[in-house]
Protein backbone atom coordinates (compact mmCIF):
# COMPACT_ATOMS: atom_id res chain seq x y z
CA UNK A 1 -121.87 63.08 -39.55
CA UNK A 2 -122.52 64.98 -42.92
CA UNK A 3 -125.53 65.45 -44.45
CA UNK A 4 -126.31 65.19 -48.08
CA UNK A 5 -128.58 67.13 -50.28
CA UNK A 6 -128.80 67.38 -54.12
CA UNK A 7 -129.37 70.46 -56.70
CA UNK A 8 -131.73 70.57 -59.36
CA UNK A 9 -130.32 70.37 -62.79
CA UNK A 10 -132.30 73.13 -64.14
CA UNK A 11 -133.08 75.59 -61.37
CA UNK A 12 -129.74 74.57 -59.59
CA UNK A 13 -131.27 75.32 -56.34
CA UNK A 14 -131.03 72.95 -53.56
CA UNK A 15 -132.95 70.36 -52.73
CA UNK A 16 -133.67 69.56 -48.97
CA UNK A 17 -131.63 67.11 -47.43
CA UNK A 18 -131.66 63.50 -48.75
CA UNK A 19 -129.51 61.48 -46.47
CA UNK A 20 -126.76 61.41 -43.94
CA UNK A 21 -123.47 59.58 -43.36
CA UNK A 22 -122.86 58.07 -39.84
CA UNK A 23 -118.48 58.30 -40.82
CA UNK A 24 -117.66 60.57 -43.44
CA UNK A 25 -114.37 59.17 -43.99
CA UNK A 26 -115.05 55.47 -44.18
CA UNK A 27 -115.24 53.52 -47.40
CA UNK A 28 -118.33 52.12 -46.96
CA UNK A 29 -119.58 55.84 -46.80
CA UNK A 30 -118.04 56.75 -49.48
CA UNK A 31 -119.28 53.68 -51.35
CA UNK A 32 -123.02 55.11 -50.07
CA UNK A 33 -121.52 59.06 -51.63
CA UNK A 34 -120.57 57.12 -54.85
CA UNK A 35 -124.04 55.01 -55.24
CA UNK A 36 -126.02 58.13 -54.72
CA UNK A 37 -123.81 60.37 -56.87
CA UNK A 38 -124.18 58.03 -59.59
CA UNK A 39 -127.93 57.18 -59.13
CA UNK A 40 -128.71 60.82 -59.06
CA UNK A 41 -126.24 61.09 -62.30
CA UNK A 42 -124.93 64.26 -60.80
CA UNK A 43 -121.98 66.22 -62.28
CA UNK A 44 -120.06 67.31 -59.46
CA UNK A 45 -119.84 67.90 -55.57
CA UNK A 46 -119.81 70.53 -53.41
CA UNK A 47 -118.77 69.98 -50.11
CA UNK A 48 -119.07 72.92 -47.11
CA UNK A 49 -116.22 74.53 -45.37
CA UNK A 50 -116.38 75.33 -41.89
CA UNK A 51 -114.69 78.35 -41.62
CA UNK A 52 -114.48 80.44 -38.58
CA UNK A 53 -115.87 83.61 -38.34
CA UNK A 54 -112.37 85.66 -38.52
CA UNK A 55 -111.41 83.06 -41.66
CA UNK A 56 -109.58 80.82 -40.21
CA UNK A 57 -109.62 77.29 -40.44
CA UNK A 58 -110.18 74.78 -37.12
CA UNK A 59 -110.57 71.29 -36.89
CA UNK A 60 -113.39 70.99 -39.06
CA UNK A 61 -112.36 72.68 -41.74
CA UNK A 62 -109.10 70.19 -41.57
CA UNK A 63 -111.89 67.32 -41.63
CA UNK A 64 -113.55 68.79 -44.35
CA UNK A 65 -110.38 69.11 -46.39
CA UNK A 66 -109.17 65.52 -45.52
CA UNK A 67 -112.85 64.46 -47.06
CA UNK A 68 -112.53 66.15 -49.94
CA UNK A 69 -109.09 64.29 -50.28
CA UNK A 70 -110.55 60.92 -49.29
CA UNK A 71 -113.08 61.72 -52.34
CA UNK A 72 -110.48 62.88 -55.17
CA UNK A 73 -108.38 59.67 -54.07
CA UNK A 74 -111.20 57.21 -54.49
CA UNK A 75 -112.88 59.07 -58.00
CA UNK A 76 -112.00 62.05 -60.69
CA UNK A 77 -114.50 64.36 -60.08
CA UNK A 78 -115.58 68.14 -60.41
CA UNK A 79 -114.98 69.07 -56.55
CA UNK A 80 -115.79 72.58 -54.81
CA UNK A 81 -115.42 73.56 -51.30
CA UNK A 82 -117.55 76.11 -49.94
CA UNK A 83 -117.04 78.63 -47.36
CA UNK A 84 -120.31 78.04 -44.98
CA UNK A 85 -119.81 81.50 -43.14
């Protein structure tokens, strides 16, 4: 499950949570990703890497990664991951 939250375009602080997806990986979720990305006319995502604490990567960092490749597949977009230690 992955939550989603947007940024403000001026003060580019986030915003509290807005949503969840029950699969991150299916298409209808990423149809969901896509409606609210474009509703919210937003210019790129950000997506959060699990890291562990010593830097490496587990399973959910690989999860993470795989999303952001489900994402780039699907749409062109400005994509970041970021390191949630």
């Amino acid at each position: 499950m992955r939550s989603i939250a947007f940024c403000r375009p001026r003060t580019r602080r986030c915003s509290c949570a807005l949503t969840r997806l029950l699969s991150a990986s299916g298409s209808s979720s990423l149809d969901r990703l896509f409606a609210l990305y474009d509703l919210r006319q937003c210019v790129g995502l950000v997506l959060g890497l699990p890291k562990n604490m010593d830097g490496t990567e587990g399973p959910r960092a690989q999860s993470a990664r795989s999303l952001a490749q489900n994402i780039l597949q699907r749409r062109d977009l400005p994509l970041a991951l970021w390191d949630e230690r």
